[in-house]
Protein backbone atom coordinates (compact mmCIF):
# COMPACT_ATOMS: atom_id res chain seq x y z
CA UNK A 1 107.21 103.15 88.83
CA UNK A 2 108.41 101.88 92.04
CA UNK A 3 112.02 101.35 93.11
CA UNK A 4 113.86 99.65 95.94
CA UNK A 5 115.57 101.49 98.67
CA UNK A 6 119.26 100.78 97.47
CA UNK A 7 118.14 102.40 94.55
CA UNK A 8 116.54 105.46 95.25
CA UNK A 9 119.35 107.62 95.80
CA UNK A 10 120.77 107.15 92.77
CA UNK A 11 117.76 107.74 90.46
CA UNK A 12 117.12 110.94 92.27
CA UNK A 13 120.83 111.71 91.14
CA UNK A 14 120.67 110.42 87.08
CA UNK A 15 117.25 111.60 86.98
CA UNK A 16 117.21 115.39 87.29
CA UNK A 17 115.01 115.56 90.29
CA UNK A 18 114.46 118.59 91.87
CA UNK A 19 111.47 118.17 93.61
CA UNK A 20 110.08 115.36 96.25
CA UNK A 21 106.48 115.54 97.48
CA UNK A 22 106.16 113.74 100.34
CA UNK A 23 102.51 112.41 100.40
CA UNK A 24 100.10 111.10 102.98
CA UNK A 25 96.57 110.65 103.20
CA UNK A 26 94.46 112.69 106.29
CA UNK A 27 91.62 110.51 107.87
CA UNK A 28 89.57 111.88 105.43
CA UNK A 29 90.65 110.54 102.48
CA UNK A 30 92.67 114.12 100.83
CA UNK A 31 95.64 113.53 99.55
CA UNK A 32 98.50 115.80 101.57
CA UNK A 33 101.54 116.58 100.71
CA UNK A 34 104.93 118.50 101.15
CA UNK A 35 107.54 119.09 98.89
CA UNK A 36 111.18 119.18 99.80
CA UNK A 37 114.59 119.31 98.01
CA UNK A 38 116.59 116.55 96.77
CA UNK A 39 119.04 117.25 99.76
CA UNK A 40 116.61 116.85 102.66
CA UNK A 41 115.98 112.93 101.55
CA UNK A 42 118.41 111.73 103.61
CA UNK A 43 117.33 113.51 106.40
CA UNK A 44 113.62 113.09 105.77
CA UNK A 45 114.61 109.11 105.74
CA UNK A 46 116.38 108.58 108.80
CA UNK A 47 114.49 111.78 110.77
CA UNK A 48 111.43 112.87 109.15
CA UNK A 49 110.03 116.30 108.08
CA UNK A 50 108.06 117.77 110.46
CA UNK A 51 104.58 119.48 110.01
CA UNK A 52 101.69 120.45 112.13
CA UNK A 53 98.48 119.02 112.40
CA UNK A 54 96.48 121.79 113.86
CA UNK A 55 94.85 122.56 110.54
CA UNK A 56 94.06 119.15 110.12
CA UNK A 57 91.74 118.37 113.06
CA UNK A 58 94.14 116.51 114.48
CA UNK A 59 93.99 116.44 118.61
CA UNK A 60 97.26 115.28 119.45
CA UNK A 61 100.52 115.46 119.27
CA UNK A 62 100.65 118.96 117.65
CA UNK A 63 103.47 117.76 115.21
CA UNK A 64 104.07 114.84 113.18
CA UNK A 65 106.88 113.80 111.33
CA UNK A 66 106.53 112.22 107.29
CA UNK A 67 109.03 109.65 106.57
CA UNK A 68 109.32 108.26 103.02
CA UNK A 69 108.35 104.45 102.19
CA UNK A 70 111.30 104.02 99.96
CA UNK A 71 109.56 101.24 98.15
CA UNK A 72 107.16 104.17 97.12
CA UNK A 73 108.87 106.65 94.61
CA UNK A 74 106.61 107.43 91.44
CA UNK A 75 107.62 110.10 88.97
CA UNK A 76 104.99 112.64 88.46
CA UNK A 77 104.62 112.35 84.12
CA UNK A 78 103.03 115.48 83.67
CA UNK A 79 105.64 117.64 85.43
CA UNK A 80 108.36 119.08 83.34
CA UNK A 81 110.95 116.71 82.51
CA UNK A 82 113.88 119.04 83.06
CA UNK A 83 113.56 119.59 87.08
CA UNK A 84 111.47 116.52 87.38
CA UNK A 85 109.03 115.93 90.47
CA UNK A 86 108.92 111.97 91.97
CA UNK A 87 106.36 111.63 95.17
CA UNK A 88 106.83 109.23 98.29
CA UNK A 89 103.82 107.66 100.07
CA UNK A 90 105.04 108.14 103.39
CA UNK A 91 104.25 106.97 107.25
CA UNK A 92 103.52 109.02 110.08
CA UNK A 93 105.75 108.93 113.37
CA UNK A 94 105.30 111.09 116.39
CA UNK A 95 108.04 113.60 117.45
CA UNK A 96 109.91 110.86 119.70
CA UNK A 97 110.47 108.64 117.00
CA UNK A 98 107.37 105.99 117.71
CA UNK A 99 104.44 105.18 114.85
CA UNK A 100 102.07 107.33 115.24
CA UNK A 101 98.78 105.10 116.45
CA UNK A 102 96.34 106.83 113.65
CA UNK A 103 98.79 106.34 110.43
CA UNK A 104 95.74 104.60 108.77
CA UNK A 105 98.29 103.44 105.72
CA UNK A 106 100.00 101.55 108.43
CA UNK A 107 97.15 99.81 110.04
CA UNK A 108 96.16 98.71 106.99
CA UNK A 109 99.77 96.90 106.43
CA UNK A 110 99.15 95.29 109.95
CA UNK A 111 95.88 94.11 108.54
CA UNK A 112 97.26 92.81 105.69
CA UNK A 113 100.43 91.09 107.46
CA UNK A 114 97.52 89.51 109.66
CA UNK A 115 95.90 87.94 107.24
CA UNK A 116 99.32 86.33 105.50
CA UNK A 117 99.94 85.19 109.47
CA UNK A 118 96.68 83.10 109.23
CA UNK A 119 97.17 81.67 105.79
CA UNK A 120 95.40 83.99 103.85
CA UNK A 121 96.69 85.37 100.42
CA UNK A 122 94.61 88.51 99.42
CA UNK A 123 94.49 90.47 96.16
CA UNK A 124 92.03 93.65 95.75
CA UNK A 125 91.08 95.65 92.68
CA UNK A 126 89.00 98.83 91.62
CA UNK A 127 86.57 100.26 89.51
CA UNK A 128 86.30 104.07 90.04
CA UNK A 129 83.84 106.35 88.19
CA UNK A 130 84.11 110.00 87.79
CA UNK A 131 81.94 112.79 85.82
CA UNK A 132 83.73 115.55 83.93
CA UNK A 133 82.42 118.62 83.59
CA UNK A 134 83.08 121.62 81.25
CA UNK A 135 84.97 124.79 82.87
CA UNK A 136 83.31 128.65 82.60
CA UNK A 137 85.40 131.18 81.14
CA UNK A 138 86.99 132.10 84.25
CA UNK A 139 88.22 128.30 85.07
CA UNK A 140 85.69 127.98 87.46
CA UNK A 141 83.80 124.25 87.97
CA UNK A 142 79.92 123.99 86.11
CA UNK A 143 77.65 121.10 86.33
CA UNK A 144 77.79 121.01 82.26
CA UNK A 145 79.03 117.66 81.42
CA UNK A 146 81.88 117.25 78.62
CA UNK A 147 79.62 115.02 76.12
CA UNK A 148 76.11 113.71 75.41
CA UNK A 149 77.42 109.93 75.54
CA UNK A 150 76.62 106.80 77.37
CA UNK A 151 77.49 103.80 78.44
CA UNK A 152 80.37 102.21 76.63
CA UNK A 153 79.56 104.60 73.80
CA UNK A 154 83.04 105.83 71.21
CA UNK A 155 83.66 108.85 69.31
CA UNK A 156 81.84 111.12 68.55
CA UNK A 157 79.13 111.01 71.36
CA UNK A 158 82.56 109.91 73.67
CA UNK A 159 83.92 113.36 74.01
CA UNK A 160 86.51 112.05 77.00
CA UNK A 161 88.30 109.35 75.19
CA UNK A 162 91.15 110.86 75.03
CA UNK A 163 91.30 112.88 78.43
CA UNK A 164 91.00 108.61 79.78
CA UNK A 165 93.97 107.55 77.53
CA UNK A 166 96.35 110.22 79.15
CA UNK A 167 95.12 109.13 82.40
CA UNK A 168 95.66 105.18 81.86
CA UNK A 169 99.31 106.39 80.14
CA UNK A 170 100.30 108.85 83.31
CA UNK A 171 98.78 105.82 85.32
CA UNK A 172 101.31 103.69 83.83
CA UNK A 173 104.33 105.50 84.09
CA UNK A 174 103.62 105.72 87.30
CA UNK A 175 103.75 102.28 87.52
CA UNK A 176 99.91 101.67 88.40
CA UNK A 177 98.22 99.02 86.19
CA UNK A 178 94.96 99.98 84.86
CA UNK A 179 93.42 97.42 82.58
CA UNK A 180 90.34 98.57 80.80
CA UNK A 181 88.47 102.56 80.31
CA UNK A 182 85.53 103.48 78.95
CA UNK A 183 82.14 105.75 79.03
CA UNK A 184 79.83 104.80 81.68
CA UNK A 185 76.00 105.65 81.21
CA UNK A 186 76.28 108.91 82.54
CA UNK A 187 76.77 112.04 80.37
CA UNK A 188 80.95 112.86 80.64
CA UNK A 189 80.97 109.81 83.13
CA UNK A 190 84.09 107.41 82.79
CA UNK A 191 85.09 104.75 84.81
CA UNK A 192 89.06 103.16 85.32
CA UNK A 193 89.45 99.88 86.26
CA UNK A 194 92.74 98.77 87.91
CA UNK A 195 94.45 95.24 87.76
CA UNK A 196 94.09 92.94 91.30
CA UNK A 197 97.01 93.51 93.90
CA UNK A 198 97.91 93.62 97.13
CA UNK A 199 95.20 95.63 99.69
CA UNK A 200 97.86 98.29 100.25
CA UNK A 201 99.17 98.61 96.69
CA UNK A 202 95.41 99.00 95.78
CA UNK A 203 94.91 101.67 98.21
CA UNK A 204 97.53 103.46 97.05
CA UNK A 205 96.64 103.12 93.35
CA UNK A 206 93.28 105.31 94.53
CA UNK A 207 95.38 108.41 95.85
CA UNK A 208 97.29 108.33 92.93
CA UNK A 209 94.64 107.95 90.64
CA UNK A 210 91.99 110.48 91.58
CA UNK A 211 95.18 113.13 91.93
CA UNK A 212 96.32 111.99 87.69
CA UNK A 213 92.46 112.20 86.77
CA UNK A 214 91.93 115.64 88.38
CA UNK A 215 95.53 116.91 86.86
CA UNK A 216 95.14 115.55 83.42
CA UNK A 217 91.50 117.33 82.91
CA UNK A 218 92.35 120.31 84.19
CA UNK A 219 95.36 119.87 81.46
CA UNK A 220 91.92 119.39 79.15
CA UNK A 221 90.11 122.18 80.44
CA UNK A 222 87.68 120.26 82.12
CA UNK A 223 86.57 119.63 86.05
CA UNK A 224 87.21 115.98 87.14
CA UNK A 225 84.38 115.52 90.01
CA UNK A 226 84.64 111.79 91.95
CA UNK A 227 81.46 113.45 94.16
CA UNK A 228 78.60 110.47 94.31
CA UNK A 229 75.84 112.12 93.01
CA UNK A 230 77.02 115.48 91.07
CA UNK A 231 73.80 115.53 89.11
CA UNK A 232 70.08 115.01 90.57
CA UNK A 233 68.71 112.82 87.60
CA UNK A 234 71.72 111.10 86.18
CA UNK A 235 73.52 108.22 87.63
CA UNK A 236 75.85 108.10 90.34
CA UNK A 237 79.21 107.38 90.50
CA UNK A 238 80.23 104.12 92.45
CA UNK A 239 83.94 103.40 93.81
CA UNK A 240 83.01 99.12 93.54
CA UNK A 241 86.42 97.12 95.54
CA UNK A 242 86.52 93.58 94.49
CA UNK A 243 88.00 91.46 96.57
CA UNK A 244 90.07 88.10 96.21
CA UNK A 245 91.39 85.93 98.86
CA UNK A 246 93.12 82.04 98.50
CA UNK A 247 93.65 80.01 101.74
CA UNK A 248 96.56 78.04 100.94
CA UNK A 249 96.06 78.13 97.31
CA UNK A 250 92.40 77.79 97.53
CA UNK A 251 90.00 80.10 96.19
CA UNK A 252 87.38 81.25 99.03
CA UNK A 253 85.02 83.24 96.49
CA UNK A 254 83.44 79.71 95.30
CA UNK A 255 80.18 78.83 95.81
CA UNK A 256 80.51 75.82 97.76
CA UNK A 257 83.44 77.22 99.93
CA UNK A 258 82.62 77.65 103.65
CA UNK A 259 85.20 80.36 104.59
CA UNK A 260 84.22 82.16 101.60
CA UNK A 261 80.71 82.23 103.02
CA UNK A 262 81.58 83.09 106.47
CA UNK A 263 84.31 86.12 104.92
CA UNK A 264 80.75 87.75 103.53
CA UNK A 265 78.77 87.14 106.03
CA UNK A 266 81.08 89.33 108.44
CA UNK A 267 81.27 92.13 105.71
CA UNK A 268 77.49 91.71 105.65
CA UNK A 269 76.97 91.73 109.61
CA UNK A 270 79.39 94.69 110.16
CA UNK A 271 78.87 96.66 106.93
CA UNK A 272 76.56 99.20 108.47
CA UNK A 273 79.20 99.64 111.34
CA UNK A 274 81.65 101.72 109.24
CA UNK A 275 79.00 102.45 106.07
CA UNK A 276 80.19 106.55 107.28
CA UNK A 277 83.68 105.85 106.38
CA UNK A 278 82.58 104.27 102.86
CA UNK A 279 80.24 106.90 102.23
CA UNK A 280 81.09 110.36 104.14
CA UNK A 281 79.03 112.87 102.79
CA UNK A 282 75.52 113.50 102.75
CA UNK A 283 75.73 113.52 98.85
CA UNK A 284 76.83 109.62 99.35
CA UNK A 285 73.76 108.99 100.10
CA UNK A 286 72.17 110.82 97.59
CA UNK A 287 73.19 108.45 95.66
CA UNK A 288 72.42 105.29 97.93
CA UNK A 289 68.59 106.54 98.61
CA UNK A 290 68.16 106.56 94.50
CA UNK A 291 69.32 102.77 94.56
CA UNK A 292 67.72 102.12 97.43
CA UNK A 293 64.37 103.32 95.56
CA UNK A 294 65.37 101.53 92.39
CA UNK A 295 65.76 98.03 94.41
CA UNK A 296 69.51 98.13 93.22
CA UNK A 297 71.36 98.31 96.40
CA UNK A 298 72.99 95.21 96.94
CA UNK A 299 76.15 95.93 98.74
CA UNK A 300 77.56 92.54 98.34
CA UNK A 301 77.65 90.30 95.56
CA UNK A 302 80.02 87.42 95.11
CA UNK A 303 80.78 86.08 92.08
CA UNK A 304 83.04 83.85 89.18
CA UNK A 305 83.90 84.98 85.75
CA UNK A 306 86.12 82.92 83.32
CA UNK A 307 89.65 83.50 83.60
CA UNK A 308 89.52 85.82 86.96
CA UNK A 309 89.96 84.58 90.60
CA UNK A 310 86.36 84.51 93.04
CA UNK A 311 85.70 87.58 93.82
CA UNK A 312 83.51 89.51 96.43
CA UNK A 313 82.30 92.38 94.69
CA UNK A 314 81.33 95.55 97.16
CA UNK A 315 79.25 97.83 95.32
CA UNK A 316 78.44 100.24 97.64
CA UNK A 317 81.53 102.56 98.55
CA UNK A 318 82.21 105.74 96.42
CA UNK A 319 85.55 107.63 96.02
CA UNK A 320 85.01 110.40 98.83
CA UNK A 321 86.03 107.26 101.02
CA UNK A 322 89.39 106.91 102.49
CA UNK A 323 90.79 103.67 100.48
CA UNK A 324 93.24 102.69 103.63
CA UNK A 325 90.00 102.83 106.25
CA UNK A 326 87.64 100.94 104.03
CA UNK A 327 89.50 98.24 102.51
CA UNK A 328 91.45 97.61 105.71
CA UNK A 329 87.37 97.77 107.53
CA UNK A 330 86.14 95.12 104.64
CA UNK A 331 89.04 92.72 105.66
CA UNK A 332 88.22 92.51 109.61
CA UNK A 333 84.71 92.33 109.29
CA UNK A 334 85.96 89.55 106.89
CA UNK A 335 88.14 87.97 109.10
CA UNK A 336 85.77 88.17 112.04
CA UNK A 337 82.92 86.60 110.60
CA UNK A 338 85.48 83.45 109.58
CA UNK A 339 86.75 83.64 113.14
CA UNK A 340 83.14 83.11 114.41
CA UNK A 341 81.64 81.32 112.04
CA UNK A 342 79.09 83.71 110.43
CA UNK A 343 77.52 82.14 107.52
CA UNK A 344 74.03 82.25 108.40
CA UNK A 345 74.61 86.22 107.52
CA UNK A 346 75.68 85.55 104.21
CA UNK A 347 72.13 85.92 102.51
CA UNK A 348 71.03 88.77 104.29
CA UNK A 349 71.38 92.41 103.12
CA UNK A 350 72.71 94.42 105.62
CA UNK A 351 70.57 97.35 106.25
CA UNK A 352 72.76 100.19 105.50
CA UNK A 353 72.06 103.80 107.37
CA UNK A 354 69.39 105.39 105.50
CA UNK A 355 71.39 109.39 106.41
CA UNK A 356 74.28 110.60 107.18
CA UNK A 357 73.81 111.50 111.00
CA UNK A 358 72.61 107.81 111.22
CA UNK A 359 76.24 106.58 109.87
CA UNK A 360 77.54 108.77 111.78
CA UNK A 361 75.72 107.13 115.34
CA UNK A 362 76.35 103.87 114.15
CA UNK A 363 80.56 104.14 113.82
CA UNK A 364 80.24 106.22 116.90
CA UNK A 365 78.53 103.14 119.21
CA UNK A 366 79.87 100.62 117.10
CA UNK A 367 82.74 98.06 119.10
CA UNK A 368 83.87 96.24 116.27
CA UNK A 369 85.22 99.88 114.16
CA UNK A 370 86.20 100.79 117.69
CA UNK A 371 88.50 97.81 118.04
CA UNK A 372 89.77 98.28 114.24
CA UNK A 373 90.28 102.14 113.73
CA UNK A 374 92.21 104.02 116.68
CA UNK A 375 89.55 106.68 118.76
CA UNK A 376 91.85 109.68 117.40
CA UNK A 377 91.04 109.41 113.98
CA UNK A 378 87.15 108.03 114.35
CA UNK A 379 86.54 111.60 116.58
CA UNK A 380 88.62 113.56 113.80
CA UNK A 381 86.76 111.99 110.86
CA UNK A 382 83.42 112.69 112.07
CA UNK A 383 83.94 115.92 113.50
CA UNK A 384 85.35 117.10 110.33
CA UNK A 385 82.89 115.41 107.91
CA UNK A 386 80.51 116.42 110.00
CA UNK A 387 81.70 120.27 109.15
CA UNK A 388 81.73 119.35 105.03
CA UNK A 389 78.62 117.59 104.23
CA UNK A 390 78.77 118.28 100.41
């Protein structure tokens, strides 16, 4: 549920709301957060609440300040409703009151407001899957998965239906749309898929979403794990971004549409560039080797169904990514190749890095993720993935 700014104030009031998380994501991709008292909004809004960013890798400044997007406030449905809890996604700003350069939710607005500066009107979407797993007697994570089931399978061998219907309800009191659930082919794997909107809303729909999945099976009893490849011989789980963008009303996803072509080529040409911030663990690529093996590893496809908008379909992220780095990474490479006219790419599959170190090399020598993502967070990402393969 999202609310304007006038507004804010006074459902905080009417609403019994004791509690306000104010909620960022790290250049990782980890959902942070700190909670404050109804009292401090005001001076969260016009100041900020500070923290320090020591423990997050961060080089500098030492402290940053969290200041609520207004236009952000979701109420938490599984907290009590007497002392409710409501979250803000919030921007970063340095001590003297100026953005800070590596607020990765922000560049991707500045992306986004690019793209409407050229013409361009963009809509993304998601399909995330995600494994559950049964809990040991002390609450402790096993690789047991809930059910037998497969794909698209129903009750009985679909032991998680109903775990997914509290997450698509908490999802849409939160004012998230998801559209459509069900078993994937894995045993205990599910998959969400969320309605098309704009590339920030969508980015934001993925914090949310992994933090309601992971609450509402622990409220199950069960271990919600978005990890790529969480068992050796069973299939991975994909995070696939589908991505639709008009040029003055026009459809570029159509198969005779030159700026269409040109949009994937520059994903294509560029793809391998940032494939470490898509897939930043060595367990990511787990999971791409076993496609790669299988001939399945088509990073790109682009596509038309009846009754949807031409899409580009990128099939090879998974949910360990940071949503704010990748989709706002898909939509330069996209804009450069239009800009230079790249559709002799558009056919050819980019060869992704075949390891993690590889990735790695690539982002570090690459000039185009240079030019897109600030040096701060491109050292702190790697140096702290680099720490937590898993």
């Amino acid at each position: 549920m999202y609310f304007s700014a006038d507004d804010t104030q006074g459902f905080i009031e009417d609403n019994d709301i004791k509690f306000i998380r104010m909620s960022f994501c790290d250049t990782t991709g980890n959902m942070k957060n700190i909670a404050i008292m109804p009292g401090e909004l005001s001076r969260a809004v016009e100041y900020g609440i500070p923290f320090y960013t020591s423990d997050m890798l961060e080089e500098i400044p030492d402290i940053l300040m969290l200041k609520p997007d207004t236009g952000s406030l979701s109420v938490l449905p599984w907290r009590p409703q007497s002392g409710r809890v409501v979250r803000f996604l919030c921007n970063l700003y340095c001590t003297d009151g100026t953005p800070y350069e590596g607020d990765l939710r922000r560049n991707l607005r500045n992306t986004v407001e690019k793209l409407k500066s050229m013409g361009y009107q963009c809509e993304v979407s998601t399909r995330c899957e995600f494994y559950l797993f049964k809990m040991d007697l002390e609450g402790n994570p096993t690789k047991i998965p809930y059910d037998n089931g497969g794909y698209l399978d129903i009750a009985p061998l679909d032991k998680c239906e109903d775990a997914r219907r509290e997450i698509c309800l908490a999802l849409e009191e939160m004012g998230l749309r998801p559209i459509s659930s069900c078993h994937k082919s894995g045993p205990g794997q599910n998959e969400i898929d969320f309605a098309s909107s704009d590339p920030l809303t969508a980015a934001d729909n993925m914090m949310h979403y992994k933090t309601v999945v992971e609450t509402i099976a622990a409220a199950h009893g069960l271990y919600a794990s978005f990890i790529p490849k969480p068992l050796p011989d069973e299939i991975g789980s994909a995070l696939k971004i589908y991505i639709s963008i008009k040029k003055d009303g026009v459809p570029l996803f159509t198969k005779d549409n030159e700026l269409g072509k040109c949009f994937a080529a520059g994903v294509a040409k560029r793809m391998p560039e940032f494939t470490s911030f898509m897939n930043p663990t060595e367990n990511s690529f787990c999971r791409l080797d076993v496609m790669r093996r299988n001939g399945n590893l088509a990073p790109l496809k682009q596509f038309e169904l009846p009754g949807c908008e031409p899409e580009l379909e990128v099939c090879s992220a998974d949910a360990c990514c940071n949503p704010y780095l990748t989709i706002q990474l898909l939509l330069e490479a996209g804009l450069e190749g239009i800009e230079n006219g790249e559709i002799s790419g558009l056919n050819h599959t980019p060869a992704l890095p075949v390891t993690l170190e590889e990735a790695f090399r690539l982002t570090s020598e690459s000039e185009f993720t240079a030019r897109c993502v600030p040096a701060v967070c491109t050292r702190n990402f790697i140096r702290k993935m680099s720490h937590h393969k898993a």
